[in-house]
PDB file of N, CA and C in Angstrom:
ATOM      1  N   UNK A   1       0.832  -1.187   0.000  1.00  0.00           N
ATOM      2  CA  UNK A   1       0.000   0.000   0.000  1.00  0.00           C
ATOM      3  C   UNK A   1       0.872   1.244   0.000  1.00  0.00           C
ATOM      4  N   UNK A   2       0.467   2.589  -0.562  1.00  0.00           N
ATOM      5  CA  UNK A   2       1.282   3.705  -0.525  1.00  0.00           C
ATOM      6  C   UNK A   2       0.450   4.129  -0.027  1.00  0.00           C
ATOM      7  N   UNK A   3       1.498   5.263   0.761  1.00  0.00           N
ATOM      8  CA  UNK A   3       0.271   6.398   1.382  1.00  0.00           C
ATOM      9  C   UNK A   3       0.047   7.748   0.310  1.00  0.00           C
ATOM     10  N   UNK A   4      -0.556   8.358   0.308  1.00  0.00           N
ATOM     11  CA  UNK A   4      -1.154   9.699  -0.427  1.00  0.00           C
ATOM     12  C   UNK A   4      -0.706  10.914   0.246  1.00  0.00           C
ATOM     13  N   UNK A   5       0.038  11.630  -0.238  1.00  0.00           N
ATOM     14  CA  UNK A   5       0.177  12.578   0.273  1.00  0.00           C
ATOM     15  C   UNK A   5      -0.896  13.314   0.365  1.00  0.00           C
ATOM     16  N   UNK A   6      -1.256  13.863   1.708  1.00  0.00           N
ATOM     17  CA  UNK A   6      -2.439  15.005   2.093  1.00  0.00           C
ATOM     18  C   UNK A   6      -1.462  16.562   2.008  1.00  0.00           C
ATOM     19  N   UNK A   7      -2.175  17.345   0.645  1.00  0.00           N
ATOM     20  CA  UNK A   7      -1.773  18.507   1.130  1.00  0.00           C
ATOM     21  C   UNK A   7      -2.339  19.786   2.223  1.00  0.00           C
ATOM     22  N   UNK A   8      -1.974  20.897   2.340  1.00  0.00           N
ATOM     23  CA  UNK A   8      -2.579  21.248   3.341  1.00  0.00           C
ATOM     24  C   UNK A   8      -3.718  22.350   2.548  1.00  0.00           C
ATOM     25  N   UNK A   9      -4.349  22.459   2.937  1.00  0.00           N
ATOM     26  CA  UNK A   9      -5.769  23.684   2.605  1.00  0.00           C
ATOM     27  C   UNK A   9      -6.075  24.764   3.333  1.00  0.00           C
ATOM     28  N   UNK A  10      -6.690  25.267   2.856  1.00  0.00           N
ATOM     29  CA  UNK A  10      -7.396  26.824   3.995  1.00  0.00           C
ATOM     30  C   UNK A  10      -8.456  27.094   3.233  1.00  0.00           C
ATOM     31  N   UNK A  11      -9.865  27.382   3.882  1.00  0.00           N
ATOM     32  CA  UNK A  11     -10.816  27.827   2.922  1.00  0.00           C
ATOM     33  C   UNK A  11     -10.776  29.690   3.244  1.00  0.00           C
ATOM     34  N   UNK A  12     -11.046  30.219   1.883  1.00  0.00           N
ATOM     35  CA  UNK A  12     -10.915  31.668   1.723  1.00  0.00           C
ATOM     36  C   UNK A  12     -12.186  32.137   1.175  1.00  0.00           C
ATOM     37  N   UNK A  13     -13.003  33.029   2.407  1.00  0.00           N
ATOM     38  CA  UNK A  13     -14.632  33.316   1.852  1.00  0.00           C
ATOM     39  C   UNK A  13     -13.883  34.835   1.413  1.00  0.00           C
ATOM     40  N   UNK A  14     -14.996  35.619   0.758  1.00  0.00           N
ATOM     41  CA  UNK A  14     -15.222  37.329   0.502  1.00  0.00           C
ATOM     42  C   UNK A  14     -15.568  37.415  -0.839  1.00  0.00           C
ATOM     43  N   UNK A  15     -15.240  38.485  -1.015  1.00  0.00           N
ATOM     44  CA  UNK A  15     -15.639  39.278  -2.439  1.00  0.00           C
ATOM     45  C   UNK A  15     -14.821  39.090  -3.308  1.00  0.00           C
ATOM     46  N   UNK A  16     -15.086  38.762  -4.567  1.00  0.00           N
ATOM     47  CA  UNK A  16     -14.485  38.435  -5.645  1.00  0.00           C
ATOM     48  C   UNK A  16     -14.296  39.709  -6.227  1.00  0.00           C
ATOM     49  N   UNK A  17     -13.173  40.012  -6.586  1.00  0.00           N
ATOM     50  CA  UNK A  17     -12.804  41.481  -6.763  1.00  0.00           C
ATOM     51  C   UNK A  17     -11.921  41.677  -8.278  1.00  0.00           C
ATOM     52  N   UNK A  18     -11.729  40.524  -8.634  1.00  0.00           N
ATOM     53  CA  UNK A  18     -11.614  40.495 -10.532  1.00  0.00           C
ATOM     54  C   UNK A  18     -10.479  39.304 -10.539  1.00  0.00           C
ATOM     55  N   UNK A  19     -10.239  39.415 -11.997  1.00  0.00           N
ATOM     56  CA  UNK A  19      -9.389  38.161 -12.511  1.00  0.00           C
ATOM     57  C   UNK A  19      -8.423  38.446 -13.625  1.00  0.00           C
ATOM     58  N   UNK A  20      -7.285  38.447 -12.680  1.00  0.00           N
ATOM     59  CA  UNK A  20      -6.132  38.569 -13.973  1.00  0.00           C
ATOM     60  C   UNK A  20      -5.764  37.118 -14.896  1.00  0.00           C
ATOM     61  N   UNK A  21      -5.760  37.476 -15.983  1.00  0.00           N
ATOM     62  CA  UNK A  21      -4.928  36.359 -16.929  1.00  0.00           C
ATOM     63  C   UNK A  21      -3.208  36.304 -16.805  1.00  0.00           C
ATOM     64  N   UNK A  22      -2.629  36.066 -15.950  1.00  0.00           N
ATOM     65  CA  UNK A  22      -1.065  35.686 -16.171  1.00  0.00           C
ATOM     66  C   UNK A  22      -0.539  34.659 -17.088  1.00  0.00           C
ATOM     67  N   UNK A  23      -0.646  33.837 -17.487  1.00  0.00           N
ATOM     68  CA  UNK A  23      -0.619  33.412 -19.309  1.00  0.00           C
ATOM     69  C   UNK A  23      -1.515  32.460 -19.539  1.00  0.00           C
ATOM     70  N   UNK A  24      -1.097  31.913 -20.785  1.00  0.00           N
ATOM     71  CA  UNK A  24      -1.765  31.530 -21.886  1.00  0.00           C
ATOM     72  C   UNK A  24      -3.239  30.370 -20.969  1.00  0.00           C
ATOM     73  N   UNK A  25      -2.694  29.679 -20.063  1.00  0.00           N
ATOM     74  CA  UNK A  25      -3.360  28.888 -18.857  1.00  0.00           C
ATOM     75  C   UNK A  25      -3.533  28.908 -17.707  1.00  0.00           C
ATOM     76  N   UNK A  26      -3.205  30.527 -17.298  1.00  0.00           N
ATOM     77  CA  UNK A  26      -2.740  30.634 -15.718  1.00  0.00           C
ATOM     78  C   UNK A  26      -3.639  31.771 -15.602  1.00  0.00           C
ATOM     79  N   UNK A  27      -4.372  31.753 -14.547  1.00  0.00           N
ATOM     80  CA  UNK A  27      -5.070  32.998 -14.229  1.00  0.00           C
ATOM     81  C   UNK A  27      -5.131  32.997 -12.424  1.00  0.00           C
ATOM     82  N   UNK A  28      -5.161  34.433 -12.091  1.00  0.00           N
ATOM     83  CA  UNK A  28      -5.246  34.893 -10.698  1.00  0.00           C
ATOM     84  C   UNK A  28      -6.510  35.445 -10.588  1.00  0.00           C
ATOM     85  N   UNK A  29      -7.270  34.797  -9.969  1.00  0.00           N
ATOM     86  CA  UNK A  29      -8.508  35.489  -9.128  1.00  0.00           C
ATOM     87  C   UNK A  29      -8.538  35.912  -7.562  1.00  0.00           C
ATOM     88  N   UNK A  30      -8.952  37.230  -7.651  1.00  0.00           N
ATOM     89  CA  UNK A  30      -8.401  38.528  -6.607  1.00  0.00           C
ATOM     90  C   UNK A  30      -9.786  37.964  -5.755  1.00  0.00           C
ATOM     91  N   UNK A  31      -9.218  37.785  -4.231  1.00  0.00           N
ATOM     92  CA  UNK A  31     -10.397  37.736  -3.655  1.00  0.00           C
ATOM     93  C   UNK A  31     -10.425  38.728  -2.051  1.00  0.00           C
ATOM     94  N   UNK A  32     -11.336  39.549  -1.827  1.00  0.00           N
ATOM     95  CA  UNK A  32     -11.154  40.271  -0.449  1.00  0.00           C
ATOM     96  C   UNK A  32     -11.635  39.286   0.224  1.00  0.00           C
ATOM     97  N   UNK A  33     -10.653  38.487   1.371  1.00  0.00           N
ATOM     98  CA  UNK A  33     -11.830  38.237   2.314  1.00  0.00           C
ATOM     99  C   UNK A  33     -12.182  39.220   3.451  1.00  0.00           C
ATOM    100  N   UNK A  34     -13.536  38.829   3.967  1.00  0.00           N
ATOM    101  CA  UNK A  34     -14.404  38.923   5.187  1.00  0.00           C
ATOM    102  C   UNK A  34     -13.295  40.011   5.982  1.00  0.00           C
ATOM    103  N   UNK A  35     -13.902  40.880   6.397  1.00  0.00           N
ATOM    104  CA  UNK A  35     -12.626  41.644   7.312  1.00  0.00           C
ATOM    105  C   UNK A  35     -11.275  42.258   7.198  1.00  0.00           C
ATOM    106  N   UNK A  36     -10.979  41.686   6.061  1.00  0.00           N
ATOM    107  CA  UNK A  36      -9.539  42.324   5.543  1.00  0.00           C
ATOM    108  C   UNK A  36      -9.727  43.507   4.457  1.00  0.00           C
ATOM    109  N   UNK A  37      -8.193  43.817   4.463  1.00  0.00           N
ATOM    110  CA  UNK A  37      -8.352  45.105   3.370  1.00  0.00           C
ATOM    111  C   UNK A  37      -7.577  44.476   2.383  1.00  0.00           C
ATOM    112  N   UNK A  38      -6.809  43.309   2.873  1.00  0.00           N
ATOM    113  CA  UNK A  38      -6.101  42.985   1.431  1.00  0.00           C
ATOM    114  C   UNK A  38      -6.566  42.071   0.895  1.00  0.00           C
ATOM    115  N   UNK A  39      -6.580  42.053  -0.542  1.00  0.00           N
ATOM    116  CA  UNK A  39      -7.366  40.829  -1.291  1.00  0.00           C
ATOM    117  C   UNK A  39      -5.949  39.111  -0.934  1.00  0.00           C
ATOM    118  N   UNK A  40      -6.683  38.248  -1.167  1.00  0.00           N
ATOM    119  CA  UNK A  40      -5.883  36.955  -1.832  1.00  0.00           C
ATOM    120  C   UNK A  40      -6.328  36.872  -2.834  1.00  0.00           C
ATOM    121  N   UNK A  41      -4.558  36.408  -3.878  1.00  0.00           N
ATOM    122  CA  UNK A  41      -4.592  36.159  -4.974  1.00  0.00           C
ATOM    123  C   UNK A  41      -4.591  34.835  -5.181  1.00  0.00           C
ATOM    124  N   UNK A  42      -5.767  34.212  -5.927  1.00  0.00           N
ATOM    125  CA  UNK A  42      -6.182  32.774  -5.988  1.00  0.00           C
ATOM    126  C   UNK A  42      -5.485  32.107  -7.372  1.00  0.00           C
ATOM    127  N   UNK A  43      -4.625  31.354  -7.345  1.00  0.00           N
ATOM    128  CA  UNK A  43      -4.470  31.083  -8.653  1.00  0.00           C
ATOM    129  C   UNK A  43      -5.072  29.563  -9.505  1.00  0.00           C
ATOM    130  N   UNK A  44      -4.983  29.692 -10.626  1.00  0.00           N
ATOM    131  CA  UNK A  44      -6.176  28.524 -11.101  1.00  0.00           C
ATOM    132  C   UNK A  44      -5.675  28.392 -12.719  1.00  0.00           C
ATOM    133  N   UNK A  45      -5.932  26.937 -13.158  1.00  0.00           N
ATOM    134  CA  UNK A  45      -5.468  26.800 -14.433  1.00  0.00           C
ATOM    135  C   UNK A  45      -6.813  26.325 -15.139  1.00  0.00           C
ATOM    136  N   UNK A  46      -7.799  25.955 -14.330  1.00  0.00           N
ATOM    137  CA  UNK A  46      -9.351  25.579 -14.665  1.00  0.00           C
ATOM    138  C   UNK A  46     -10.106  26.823 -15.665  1.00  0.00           C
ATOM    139  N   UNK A  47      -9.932  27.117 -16.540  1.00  0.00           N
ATOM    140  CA  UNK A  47     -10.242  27.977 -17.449  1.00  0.00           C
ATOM    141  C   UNK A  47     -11.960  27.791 -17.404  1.00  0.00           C
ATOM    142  N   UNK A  48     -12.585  26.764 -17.174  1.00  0.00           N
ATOM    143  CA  UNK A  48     -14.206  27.068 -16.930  1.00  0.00           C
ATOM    144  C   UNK A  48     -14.221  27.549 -15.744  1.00  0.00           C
ATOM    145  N   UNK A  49     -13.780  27.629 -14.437  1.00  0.00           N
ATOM    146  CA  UNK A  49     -13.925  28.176 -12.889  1.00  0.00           C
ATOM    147  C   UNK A  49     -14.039  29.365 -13.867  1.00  0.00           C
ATOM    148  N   UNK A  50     -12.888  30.201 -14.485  1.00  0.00           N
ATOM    149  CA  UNK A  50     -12.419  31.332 -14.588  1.00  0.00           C
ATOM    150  C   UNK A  50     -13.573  32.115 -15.057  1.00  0.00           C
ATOM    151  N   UNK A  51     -14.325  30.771 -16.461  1.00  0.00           N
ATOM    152  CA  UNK A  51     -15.404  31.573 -16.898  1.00  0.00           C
ATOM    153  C   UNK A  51     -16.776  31.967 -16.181  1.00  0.00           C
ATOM    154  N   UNK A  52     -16.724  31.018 -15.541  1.00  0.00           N
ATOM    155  CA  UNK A  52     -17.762  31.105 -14.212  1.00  0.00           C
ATOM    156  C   UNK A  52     -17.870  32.204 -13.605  1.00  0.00           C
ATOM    157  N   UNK A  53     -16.562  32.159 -12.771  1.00  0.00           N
ATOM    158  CA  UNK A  53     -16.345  33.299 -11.686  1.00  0.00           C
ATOM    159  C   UNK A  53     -16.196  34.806 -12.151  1.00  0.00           C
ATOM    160  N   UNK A  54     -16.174  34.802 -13.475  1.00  0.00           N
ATOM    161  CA  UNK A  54     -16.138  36.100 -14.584  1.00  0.00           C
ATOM    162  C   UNK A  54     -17.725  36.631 -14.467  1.00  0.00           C
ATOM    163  N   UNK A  55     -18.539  35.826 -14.250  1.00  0.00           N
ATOM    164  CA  UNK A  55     -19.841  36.054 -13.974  1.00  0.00           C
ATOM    165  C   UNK A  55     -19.858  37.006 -12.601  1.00  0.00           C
ATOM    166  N   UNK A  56     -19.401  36.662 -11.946  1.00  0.00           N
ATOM    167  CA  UNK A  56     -19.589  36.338 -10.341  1.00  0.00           C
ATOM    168  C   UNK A  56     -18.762  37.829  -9.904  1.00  0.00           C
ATOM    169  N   UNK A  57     -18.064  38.583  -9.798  1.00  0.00           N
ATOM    170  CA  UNK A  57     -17.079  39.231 -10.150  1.00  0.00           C
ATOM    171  C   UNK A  57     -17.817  40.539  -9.063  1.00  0.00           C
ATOM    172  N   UNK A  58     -17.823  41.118  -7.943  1.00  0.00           N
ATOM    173  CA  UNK A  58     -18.459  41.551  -6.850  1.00  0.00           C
ATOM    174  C   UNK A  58     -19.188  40.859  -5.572  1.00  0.00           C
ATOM    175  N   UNK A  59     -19.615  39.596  -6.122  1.00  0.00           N
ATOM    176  CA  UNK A  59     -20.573  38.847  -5.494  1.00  0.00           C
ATOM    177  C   UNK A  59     -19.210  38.065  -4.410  1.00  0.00           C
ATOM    178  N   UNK A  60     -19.695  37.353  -3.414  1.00  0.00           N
ATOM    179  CA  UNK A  60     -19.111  36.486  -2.373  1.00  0.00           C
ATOM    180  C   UNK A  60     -19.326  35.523  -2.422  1.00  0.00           C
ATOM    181  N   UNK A  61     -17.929  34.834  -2.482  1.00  0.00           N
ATOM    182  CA  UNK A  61     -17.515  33.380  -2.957  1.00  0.00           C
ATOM    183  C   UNK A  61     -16.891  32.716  -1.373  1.00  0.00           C
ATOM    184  N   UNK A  62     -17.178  31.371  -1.598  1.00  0.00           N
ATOM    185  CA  UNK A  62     -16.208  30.627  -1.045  1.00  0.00           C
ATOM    186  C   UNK A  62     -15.239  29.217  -1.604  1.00  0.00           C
ATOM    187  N   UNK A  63     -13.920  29.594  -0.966  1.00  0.00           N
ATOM    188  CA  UNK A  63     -13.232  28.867  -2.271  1.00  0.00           C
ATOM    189  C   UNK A  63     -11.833  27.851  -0.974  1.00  0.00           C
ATOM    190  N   UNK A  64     -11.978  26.809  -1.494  1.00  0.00           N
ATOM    191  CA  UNK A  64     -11.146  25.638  -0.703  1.00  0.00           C
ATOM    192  C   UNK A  64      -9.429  25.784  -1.540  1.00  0.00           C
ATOM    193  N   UNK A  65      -8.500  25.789  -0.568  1.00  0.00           N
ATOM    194  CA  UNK A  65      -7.548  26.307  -2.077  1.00  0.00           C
ATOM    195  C   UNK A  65      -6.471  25.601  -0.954  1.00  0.00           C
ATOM    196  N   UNK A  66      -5.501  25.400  -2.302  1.00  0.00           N
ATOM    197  CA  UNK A  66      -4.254  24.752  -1.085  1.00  0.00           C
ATOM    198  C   UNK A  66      -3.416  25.935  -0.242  1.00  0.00           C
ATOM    199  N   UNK A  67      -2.703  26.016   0.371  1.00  0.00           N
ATOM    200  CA  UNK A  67      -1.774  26.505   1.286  1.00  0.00           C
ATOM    201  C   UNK A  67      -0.831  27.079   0.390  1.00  0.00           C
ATOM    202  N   UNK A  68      -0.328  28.247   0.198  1.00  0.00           N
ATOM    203  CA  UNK A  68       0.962  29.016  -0.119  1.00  0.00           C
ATOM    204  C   UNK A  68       2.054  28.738   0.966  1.00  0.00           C
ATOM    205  N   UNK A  69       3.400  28.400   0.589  1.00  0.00           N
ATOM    206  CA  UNK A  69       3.982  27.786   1.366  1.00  0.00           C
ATOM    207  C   UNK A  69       5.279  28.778   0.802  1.00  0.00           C
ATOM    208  N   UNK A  70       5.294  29.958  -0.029  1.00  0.00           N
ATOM    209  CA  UNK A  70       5.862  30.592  -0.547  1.00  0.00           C
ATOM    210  C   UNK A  70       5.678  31.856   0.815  1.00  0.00           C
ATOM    211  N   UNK A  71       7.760  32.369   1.021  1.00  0.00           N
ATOM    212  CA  UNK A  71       7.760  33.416   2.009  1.00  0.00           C
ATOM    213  C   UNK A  71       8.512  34.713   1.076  1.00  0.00           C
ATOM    214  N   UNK A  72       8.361  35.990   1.927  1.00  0.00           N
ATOM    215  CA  UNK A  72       8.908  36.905   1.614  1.00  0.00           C
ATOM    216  C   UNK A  72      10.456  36.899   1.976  1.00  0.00           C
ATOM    217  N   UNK A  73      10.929  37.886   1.568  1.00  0.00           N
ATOM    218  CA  UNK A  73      12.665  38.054   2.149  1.00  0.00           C
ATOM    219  C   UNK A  73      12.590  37.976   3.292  1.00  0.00           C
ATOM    220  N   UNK A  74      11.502  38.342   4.215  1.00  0.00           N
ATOM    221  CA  UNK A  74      12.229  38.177   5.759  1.00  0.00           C
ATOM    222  C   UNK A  74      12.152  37.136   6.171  1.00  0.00           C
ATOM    223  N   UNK A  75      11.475  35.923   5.238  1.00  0.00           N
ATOM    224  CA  UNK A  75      11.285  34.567   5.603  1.00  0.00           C
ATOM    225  C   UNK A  75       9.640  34.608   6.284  1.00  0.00           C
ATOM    226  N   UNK A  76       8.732  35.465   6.032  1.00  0.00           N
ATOM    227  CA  UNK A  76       7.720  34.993   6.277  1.00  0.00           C
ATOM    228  C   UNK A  76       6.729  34.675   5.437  1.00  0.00           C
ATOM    229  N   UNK A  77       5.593  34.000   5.525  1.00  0.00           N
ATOM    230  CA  UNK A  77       4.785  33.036   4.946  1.00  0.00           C
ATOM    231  C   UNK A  77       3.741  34.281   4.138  1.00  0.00           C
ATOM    232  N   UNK A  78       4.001  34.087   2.839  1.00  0.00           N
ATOM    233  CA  UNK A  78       3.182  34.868   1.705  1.00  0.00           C
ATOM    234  C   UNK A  78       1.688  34.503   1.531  1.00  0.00           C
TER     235      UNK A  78
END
């Protein structure tokens, strides 16, 4: 038997606040959550989500997304 790696998650509710195309398959969807002033940038290669959520684009989403495990220069968690 192998085991499966479990990655880690965080769910991210708020306002969907637009959607950049970064290339040809890569797109960032901007999301404010709940209480904050800064958006998270959601990234996604699912080109129907994209068209979906192109709809959706003010309205409040909730979205299950993996963990950024990416830090800044001072070594903290992005």
């Amino acid at each position: 038997m192998s085991e499966v790696e479990q990655k880690e998650t965080e769910y991210v509710a708020g306002t969907i606040t637009g959607i950049i195309q970064k290339a040809v398959d890569k797109w960032q969807v901007a999301v404010q959550p709940d209480g904050s002033q800064y958006a998270k940038n959601l990234w996604t290669k699912d080109a129907e989500l994209v068209s979906a959520l192109s709809q959706k684009i003010g309205a409040h989403g909730g979205f299950v997304c993996g963990v950024s495990l990416w830090t800044n220069q001072s070594g903290q968690a992005v």
